[in-house]
Every structure is written in C-alpha cells, then in structure tokens.
PDB file of N, CA and C in Angstrom:
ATOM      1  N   UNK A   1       5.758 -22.254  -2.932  1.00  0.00           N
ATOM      2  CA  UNK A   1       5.086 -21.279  -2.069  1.00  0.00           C
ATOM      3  C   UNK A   1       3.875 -20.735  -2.826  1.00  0.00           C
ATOM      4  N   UNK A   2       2.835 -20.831  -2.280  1.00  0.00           N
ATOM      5  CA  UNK A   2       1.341 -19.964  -2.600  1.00  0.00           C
ATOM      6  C   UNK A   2       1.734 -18.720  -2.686  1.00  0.00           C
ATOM      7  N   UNK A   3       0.740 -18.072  -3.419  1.00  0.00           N
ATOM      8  CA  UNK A   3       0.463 -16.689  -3.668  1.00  0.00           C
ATOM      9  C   UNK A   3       0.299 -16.148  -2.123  1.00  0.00           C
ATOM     10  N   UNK A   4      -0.544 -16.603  -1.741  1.00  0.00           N
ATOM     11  CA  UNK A   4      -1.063 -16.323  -0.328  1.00  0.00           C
ATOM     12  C   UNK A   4       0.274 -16.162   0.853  1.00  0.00           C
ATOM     13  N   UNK A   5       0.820 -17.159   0.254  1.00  0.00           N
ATOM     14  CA  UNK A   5       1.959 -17.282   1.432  1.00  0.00           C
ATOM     15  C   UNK A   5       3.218 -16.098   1.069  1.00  0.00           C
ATOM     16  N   UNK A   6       3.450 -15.664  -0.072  1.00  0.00           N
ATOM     17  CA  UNK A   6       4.058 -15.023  -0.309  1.00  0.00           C
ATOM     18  C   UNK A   6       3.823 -13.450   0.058  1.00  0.00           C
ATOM     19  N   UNK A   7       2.521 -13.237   0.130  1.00  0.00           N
ATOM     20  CA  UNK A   7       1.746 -11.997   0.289  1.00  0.00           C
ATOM     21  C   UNK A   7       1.770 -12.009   1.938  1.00  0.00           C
ATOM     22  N   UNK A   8       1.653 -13.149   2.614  1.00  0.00           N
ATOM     23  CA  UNK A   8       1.531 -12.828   3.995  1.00  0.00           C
ATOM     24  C   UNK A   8       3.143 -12.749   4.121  1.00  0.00           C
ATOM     25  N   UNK A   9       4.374 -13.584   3.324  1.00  0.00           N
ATOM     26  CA  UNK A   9       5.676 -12.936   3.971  1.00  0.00           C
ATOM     27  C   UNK A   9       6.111 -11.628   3.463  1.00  0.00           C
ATOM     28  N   UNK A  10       5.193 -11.228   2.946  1.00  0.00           N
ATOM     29  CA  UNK A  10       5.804  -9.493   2.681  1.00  0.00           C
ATOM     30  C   UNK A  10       5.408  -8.707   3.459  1.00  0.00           C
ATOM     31  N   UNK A  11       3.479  -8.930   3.821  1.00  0.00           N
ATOM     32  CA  UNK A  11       3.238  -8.113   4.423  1.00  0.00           C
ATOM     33  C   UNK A  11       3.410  -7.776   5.651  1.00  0.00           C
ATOM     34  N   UNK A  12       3.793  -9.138   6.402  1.00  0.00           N
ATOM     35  CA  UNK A  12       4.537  -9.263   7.918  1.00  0.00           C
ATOM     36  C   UNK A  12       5.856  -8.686   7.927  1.00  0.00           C
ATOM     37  N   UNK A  13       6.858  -8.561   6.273  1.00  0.00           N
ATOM     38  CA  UNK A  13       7.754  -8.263   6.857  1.00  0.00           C
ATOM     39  C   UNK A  13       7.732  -6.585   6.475  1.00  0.00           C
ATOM     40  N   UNK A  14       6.823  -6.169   5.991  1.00  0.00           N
ATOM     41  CA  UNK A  14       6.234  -4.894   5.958  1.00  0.00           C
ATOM     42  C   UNK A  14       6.052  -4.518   7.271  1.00  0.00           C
ATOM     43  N   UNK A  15       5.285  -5.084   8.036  1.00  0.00           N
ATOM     44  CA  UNK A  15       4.694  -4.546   9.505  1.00  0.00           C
ATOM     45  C   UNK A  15       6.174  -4.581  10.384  1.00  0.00           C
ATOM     46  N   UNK A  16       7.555  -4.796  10.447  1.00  0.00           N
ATOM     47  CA  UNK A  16       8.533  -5.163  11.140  1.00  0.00           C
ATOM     48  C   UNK A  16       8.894  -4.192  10.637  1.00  0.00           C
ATOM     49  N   UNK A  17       9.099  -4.064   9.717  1.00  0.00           N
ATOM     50  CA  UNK A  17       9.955  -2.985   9.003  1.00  0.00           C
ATOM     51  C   UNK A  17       9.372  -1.471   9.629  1.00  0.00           C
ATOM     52  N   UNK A  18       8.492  -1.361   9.578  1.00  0.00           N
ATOM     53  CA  UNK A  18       7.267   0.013   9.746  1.00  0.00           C
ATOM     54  C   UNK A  18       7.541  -0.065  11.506  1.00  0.00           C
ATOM     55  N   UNK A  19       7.468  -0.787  11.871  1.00  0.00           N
ATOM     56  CA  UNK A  19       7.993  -0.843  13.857  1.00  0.00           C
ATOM     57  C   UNK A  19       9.213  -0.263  13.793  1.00  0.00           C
ATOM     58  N   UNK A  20      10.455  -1.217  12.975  1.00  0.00           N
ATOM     59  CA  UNK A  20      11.699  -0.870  13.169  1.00  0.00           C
ATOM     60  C   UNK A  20      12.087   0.838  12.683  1.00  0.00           C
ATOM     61  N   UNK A  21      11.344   1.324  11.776  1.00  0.00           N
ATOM     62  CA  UNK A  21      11.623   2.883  11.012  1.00  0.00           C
ATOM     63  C   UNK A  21      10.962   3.796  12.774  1.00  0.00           C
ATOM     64  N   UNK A  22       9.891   3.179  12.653  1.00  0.00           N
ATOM     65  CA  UNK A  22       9.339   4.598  13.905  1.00  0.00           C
ATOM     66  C   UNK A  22       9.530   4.287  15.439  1.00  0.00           C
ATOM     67  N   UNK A  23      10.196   3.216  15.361  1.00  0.00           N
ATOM     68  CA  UNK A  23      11.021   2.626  16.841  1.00  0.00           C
ATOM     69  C   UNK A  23      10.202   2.383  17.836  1.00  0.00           C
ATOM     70  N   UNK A  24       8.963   1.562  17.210  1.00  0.00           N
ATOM     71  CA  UNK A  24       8.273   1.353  18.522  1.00  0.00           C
ATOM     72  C   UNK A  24       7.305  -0.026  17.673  1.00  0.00           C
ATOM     73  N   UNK A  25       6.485  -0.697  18.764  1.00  0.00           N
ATOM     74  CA  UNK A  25       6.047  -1.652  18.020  1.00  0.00           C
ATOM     75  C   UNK A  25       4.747  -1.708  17.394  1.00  0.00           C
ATOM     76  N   UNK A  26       4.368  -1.870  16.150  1.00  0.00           N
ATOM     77  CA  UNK A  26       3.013  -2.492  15.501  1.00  0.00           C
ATOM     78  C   UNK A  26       2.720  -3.500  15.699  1.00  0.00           C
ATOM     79  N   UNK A  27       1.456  -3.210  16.697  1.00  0.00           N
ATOM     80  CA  UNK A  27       0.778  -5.061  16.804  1.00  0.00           C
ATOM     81  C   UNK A  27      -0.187  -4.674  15.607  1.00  0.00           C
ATOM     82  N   UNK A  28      -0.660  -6.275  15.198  1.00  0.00           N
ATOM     83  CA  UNK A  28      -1.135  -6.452  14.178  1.00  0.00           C
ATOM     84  C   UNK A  28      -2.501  -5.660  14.170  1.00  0.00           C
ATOM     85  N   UNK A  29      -3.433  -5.934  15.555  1.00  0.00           N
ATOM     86  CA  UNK A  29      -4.563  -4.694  15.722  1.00  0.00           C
ATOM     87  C   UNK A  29      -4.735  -3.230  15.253  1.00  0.00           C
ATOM     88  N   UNK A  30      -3.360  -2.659  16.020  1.00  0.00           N
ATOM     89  CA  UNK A  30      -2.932  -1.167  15.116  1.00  0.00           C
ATOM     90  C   UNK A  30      -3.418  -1.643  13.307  1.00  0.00           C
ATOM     91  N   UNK A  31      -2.538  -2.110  12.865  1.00  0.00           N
ATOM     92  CA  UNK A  31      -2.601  -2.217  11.632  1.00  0.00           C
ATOM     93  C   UNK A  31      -3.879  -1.920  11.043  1.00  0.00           C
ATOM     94  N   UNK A  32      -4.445  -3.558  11.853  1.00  0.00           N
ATOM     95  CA  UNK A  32      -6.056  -3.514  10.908  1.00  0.00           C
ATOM     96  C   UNK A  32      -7.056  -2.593  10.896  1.00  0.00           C
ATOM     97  N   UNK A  33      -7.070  -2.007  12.066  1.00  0.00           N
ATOM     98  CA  UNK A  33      -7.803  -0.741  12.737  1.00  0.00           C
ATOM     99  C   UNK A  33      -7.440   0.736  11.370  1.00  0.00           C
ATOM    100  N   UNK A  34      -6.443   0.399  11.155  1.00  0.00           N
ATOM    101  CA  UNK A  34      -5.338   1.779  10.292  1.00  0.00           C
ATOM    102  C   UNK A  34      -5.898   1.648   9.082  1.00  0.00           C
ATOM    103  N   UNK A  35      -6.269  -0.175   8.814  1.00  0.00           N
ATOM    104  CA  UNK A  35      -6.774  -0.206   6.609  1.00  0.00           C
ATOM    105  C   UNK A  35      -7.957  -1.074   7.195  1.00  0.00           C
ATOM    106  N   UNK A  36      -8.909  -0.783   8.158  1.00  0.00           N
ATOM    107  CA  UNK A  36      -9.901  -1.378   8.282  1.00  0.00           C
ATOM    108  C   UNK A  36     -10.707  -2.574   7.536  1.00  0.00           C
ATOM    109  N   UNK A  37      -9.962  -3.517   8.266  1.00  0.00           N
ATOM    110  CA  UNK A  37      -9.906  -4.863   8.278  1.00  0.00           C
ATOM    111  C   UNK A  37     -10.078  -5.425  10.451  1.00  0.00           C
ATOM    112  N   UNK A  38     -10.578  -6.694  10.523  1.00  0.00           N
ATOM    113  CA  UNK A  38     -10.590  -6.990  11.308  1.00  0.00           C
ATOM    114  C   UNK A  38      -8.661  -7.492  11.795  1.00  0.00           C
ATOM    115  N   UNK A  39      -8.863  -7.986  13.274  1.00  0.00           N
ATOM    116  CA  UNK A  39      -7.123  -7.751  13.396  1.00  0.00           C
ATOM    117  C   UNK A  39      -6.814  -9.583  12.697  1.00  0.00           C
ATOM    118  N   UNK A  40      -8.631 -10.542  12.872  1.00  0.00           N
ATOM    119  CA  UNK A  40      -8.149 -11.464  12.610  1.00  0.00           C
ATOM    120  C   UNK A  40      -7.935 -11.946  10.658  1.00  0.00           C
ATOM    121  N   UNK A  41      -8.702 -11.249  10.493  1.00  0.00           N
ATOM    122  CA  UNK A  41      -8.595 -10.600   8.850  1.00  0.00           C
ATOM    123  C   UNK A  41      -6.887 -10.404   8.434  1.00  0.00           C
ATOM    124  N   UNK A  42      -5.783  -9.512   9.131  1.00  0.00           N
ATOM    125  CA  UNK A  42      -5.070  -9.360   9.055  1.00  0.00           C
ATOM    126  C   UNK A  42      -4.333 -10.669   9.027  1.00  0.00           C
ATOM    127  N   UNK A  43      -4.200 -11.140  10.240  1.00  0.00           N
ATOM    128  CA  UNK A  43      -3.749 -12.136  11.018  1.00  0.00           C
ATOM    129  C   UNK A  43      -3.579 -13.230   9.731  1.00  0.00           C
ATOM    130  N   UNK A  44      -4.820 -13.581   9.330  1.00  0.00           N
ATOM    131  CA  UNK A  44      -5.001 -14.660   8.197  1.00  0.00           C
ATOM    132  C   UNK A  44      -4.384 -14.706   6.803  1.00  0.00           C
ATOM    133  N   UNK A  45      -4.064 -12.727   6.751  1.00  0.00           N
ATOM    134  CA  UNK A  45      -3.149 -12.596   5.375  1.00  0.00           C
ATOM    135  C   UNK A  45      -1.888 -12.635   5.622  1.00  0.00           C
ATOM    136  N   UNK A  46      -1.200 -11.758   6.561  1.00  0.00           N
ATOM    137  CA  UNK A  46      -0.040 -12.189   7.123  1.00  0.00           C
ATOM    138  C   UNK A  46       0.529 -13.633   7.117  1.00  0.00           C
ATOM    139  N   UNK A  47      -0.632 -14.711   7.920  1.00  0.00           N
ATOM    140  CA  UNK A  47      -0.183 -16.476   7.713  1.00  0.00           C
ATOM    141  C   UNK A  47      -0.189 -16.854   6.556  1.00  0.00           C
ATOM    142  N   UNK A  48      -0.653 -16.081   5.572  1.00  0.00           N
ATOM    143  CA  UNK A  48      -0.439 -16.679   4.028  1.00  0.00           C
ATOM    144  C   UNK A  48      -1.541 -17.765   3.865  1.00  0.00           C
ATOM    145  N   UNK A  49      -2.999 -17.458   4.615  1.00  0.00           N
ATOM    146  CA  UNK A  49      -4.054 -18.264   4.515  1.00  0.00           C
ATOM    147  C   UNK A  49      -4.947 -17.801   3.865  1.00  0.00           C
ATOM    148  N   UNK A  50      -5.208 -16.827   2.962  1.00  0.00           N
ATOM    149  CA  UNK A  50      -6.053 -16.045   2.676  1.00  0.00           C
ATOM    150  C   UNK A  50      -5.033 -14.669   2.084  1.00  0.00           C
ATOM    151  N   UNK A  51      -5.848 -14.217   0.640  1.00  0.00           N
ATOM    152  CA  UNK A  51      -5.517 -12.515   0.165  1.00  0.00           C
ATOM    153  C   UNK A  51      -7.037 -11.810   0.387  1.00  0.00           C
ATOM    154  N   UNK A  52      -6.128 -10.941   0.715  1.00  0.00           N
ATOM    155  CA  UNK A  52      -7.196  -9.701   0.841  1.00  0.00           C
ATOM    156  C   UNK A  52      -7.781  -9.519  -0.788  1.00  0.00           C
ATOM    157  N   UNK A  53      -8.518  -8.488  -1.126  1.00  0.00           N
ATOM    158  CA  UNK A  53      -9.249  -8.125  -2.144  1.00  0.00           C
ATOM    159  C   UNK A  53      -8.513  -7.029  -2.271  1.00  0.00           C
ATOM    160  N   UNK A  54      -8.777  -6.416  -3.758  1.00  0.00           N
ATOM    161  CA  UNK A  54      -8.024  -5.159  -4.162  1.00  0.00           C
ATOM    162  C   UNK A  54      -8.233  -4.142  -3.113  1.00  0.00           C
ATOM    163  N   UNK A  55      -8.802  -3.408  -2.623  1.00  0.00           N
ATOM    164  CA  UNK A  55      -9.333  -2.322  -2.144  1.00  0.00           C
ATOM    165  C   UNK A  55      -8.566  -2.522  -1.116  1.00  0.00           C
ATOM    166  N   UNK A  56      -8.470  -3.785  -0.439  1.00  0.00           N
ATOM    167  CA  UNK A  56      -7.504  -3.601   1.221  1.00  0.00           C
ATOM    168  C   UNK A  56      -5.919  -3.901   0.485  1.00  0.00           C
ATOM    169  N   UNK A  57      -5.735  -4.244  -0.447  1.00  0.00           N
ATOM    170  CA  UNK A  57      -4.319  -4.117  -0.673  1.00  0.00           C
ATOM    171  C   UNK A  57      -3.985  -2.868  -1.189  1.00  0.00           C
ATOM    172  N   UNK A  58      -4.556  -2.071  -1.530  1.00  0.00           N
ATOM    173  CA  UNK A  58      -4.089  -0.668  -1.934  1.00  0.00           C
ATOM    174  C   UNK A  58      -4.624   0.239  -0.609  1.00  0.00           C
ATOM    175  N   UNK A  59      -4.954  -0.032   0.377  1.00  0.00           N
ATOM    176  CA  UNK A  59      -5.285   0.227   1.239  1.00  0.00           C
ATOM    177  C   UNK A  59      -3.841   0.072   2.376  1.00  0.00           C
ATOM    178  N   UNK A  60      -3.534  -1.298   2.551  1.00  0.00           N
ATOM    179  CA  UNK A  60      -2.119  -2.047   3.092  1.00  0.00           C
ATOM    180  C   UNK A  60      -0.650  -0.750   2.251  1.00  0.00           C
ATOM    181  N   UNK A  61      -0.860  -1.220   1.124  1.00  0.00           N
ATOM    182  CA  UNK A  61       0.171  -0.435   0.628  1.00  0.00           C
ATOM    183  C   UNK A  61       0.659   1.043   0.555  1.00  0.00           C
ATOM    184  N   UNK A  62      -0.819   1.704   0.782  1.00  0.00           N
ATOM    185  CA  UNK A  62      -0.749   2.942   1.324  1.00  0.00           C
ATOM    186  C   UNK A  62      -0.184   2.872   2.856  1.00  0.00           C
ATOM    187  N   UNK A  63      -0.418   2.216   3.666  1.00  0.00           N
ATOM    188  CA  UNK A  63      -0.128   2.252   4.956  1.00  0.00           C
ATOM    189  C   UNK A  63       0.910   1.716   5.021  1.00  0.00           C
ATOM    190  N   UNK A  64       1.744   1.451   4.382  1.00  0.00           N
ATOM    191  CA  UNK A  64       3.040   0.816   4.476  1.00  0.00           C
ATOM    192  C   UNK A  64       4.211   1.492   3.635  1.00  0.00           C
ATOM    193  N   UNK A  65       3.475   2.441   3.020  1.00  0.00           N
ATOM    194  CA  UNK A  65       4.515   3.181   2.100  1.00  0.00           C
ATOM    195  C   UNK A  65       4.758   2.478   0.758  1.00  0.00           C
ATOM    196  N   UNK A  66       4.277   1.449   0.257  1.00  0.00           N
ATOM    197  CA  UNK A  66       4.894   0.308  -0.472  1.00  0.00           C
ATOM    198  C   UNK A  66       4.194   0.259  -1.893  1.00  0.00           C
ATOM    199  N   UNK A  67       4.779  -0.194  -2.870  1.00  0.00           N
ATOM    200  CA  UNK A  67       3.361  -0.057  -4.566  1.00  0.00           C
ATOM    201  C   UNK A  67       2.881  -1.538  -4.108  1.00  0.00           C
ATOM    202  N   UNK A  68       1.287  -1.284  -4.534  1.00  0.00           N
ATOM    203  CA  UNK A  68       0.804  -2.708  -4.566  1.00  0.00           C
ATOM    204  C   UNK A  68       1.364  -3.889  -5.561  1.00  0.00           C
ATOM    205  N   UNK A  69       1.980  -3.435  -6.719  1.00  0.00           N
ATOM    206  CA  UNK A  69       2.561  -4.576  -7.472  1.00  0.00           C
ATOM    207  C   UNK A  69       3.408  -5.830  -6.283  1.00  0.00           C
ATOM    208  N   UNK A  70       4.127  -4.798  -5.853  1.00  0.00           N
ATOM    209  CA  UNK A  70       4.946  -5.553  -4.588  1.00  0.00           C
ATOM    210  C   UNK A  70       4.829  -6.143  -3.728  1.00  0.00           C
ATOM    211  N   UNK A  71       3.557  -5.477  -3.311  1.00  0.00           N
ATOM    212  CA  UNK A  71       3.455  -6.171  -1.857  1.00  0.00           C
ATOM    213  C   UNK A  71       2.046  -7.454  -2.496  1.00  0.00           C
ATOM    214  N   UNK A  72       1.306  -6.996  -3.233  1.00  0.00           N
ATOM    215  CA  UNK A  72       0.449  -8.249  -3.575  1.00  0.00           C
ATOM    216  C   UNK A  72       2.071  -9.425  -4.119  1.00  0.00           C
ATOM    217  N   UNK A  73       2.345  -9.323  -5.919  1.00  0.00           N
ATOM    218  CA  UNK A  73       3.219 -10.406  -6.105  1.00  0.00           C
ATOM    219  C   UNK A  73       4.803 -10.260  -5.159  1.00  0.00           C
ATOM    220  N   UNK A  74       5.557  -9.203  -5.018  1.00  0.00           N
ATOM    221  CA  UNK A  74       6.554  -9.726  -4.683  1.00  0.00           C
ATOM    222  C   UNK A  74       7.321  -8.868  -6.241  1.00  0.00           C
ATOM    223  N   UNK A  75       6.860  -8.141  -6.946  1.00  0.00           N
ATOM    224  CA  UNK A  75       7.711  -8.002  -8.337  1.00  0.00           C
ATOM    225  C   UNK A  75       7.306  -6.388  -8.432  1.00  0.00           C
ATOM    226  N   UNK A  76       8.677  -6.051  -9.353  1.00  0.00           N
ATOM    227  CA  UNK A  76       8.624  -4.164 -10.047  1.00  0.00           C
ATOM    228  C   UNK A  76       8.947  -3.872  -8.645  1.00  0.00           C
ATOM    229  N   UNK A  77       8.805  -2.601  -8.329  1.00  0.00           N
ATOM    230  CA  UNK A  77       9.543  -1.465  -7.585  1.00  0.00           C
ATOM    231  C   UNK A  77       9.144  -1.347  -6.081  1.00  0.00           C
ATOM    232  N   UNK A  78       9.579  -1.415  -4.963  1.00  0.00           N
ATOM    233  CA  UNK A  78       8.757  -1.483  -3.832  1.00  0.00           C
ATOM    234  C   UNK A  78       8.583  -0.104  -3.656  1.00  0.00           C
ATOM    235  N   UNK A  79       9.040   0.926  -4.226  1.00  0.00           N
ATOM    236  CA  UNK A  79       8.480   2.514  -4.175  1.00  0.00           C
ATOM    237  C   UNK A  79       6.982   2.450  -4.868  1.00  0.00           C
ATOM    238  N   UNK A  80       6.295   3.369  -4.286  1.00  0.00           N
ATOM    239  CA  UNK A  80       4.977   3.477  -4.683  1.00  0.00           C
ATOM    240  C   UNK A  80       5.421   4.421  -6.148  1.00  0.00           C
ATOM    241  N   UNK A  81       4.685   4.251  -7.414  1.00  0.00           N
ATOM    242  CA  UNK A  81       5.005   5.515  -8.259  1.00  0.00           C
ATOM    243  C   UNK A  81       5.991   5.265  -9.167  1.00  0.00           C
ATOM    244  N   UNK A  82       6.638   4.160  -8.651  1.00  0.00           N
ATOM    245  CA  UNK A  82       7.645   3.901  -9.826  1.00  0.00           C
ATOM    246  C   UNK A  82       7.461   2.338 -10.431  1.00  0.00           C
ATOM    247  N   UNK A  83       6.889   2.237 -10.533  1.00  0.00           N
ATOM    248  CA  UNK A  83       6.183   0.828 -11.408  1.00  0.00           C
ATOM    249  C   UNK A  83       7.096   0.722 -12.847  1.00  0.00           C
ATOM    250  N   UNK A  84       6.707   1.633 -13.390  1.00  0.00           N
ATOM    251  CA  UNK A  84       6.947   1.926 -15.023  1.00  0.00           C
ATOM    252  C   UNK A  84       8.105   2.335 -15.366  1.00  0.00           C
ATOM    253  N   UNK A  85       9.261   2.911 -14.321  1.00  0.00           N
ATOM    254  CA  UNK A  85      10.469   3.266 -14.564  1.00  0.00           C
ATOM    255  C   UNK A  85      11.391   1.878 -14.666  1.00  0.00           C
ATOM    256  N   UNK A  86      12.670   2.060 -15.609  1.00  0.00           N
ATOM    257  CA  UNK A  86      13.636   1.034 -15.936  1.00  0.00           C
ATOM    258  C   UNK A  86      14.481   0.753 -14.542  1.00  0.00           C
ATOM    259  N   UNK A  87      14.293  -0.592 -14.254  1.00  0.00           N
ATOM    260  CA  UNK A  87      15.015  -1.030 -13.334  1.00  0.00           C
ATOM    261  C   UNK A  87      16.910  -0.590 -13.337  1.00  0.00           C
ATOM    262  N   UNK A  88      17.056   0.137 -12.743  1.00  0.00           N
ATOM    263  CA  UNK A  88      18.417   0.603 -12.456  1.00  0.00           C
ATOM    264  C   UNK A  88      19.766  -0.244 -12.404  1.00  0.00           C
ATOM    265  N   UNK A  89      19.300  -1.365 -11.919  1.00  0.00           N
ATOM    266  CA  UNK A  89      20.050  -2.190 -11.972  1.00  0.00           C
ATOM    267  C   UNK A  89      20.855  -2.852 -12.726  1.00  0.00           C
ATOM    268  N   UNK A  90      19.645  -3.391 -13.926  1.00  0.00           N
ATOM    269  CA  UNK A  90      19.557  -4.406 -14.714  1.00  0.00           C
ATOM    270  C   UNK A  90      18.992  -3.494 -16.396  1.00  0.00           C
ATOM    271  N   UNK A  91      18.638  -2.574 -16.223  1.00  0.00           N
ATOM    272  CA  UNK A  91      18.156  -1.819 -17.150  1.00  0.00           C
ATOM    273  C   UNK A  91      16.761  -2.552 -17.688  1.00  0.00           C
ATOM    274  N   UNK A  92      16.545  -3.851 -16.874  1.00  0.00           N
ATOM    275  CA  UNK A  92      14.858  -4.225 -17.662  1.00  0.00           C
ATOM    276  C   UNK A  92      13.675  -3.089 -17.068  1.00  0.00           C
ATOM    277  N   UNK A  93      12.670  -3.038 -18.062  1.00  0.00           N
ATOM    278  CA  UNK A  93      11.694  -2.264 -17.837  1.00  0.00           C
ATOM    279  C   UNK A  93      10.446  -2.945 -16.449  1.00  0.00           C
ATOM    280  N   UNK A  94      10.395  -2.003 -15.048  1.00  0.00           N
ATOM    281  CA  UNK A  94       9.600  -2.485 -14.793  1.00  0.00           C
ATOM    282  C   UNK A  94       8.178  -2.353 -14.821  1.00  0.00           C
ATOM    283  N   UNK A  95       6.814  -2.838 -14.089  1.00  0.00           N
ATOM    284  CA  UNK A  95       5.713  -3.097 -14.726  1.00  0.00           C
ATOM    285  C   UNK A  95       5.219  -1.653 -14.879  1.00  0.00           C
ATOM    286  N   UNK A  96       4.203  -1.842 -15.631  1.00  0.00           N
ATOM    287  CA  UNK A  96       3.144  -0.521 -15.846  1.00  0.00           C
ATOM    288  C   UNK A  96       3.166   0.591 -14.584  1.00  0.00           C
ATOM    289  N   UNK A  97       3.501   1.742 -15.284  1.00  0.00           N
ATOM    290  CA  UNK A  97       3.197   3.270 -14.109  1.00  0.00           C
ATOM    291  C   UNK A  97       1.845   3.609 -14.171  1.00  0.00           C
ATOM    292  N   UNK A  98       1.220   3.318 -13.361  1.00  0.00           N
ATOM    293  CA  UNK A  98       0.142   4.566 -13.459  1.00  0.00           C
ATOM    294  C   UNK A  98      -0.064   5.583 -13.131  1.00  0.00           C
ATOM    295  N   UNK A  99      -0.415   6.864 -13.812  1.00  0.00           N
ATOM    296  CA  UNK A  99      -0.052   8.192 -13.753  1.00  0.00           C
ATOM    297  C   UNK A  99      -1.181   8.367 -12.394  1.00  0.00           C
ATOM    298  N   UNK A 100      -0.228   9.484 -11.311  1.00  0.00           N
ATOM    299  CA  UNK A 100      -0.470   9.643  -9.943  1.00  0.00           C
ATOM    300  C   UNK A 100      -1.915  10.402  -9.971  1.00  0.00           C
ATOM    301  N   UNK A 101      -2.542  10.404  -9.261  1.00  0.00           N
ATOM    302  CA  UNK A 101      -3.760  10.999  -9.247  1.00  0.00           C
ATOM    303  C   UNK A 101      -4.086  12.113  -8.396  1.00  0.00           C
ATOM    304  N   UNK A 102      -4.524  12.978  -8.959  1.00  0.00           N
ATOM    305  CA  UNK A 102      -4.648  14.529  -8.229  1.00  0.00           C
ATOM    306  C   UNK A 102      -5.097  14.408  -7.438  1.00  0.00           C
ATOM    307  N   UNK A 103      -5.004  15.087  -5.951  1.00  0.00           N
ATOM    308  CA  UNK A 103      -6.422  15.270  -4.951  1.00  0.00           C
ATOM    309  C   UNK A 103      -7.170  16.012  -5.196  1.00  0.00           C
ATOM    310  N   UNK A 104      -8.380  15.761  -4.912  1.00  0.00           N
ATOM    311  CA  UNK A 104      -9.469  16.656  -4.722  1.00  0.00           C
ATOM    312  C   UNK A 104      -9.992  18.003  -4.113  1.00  0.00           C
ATOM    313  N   UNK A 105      -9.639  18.764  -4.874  1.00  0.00           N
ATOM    314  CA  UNK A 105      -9.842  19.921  -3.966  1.00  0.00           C
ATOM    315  C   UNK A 105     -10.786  20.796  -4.159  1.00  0.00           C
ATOM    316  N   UNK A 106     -11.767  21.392  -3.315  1.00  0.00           N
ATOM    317  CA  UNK A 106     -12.883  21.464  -3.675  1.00  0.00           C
ATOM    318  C   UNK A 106     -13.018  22.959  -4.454  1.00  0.00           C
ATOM    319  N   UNK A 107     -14.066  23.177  -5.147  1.00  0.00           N
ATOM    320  CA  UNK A 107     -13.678  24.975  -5.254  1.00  0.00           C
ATOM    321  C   UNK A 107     -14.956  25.710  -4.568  1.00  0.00           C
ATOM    322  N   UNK A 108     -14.090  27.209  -4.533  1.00  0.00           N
ATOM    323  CA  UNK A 108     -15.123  28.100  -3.486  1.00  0.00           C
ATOM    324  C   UNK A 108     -16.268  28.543  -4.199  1.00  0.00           C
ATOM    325  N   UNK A 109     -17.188  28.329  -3.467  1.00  0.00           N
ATOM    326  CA  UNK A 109     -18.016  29.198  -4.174  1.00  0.00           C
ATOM    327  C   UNK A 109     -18.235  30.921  -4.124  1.00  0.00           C
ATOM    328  N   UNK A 110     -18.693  31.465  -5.219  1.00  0.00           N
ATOM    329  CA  UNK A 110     -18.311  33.049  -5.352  1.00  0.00           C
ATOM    330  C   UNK A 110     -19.194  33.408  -4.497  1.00  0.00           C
ATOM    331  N   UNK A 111     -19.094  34.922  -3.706  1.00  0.00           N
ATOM    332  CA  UNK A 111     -20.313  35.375  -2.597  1.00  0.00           C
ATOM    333  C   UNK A 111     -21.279  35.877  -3.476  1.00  0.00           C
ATOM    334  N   UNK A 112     -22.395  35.827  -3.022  1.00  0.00           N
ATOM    335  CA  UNK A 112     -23.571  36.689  -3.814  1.00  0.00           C
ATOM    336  C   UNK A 112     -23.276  38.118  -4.291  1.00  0.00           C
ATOM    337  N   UNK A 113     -22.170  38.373  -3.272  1.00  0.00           N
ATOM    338  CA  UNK A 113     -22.064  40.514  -3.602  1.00  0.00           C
ATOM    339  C   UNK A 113     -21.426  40.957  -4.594  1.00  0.00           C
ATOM    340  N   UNK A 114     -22.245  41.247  -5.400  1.00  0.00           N
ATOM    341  CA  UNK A 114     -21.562  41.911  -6.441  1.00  0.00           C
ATOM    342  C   UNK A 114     -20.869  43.285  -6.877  1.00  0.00           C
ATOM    343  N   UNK A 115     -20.693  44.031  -5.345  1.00  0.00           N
ATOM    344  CA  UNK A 115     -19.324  44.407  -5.622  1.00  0.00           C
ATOM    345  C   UNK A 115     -20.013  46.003  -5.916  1.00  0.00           C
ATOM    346  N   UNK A 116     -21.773  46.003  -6.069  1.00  0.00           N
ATOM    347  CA  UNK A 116     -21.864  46.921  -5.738  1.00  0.00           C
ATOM    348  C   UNK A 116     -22.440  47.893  -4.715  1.00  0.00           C
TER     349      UNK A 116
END
C-alpha cells in the first residue's frame, strides 16, 4: 500500500467516523469547504491518488479532531497533543510532542485619560 493510499484510508475513515459521532452525514463537499480545499482535491486524497501538502493536513486534522502524525502516516497517538507521551499499552515511547501553542490574544490599549 502507498503512502497515498494509506492517507486516503484514514482520512475517509475519519470523515465516517465524524458523520457517525454527530449523527448526520458528511459529504465530502462539507469537508473541503470546512479545510478549504476543492471537494475534488478532497476526493483525490481520500482515493489515495494524491497527499495533500502540510498546511491542508494540519488543517484536515484540526477538523477531524485527530494529530497529524496519524492521520498523514497512520503511527503515535490519534489524540491531537499526545504525540510524545509513552504508549500505554506497550510502554514504547511515542513520536515527538510538540508543546501546544498559545492563542493570540490581543492587548488593550490604555485610554488617553489620565485620570486627571
């Protein structure tokens, strides 16, 4: 099995999964529209004919709930965030964590009045 092909059977069975949790159906359009990609863009990663580029797979994986390690290879933690923690299972270490990243929040600016 290709890389490609492996990435389109996750991410299809990503999109089933994400129907079956909110009980209604994702056509593939929703999707692409959601990590802006065309629907046939989608379509082509799903068939395992084509990978997306970084930016739409961390894009996919946000929209799917999922860490990109996973959903690109298939390996480490399908929780987003836990990359770097010891597999529970088996006690092997899985891949690299990268530490979560703050949002942005903007700051106020002070009013001109000084109060006197």
């Amino acid at each position: 099995m290709s890389a490609a092909q492996g990435f389109g059977d996750r991410l299809a069975q990503e999109r089933r999964e994400k129907a079956a949790r909110e009980r209604r159906d994702i056509a593939q359009r929703d999707v692409a529209r959601a990590v802006g990609v065309s629907a046939a863009s989608l379509s082509r990663y799903e068939a395992g004919d084509t990978l997306p580029d970084d930016e739409v797979i961390e894009r996919l994986a946000a929209y799917y709930g999922v860490s990109r390690s996973w959903l690109r290879y298939g390996e480490g933690s399908r929780t987003p965030g836990t990359e770097g923690m010891a597999d529970t299972a088996t006690g092997a270490p899985r891949m690299e964590q990268r530490p979560a990243q703050r949002p942005h929040v903007p700051q106020r600016k002070q009013s001109g009045r000084g109060g006197k």
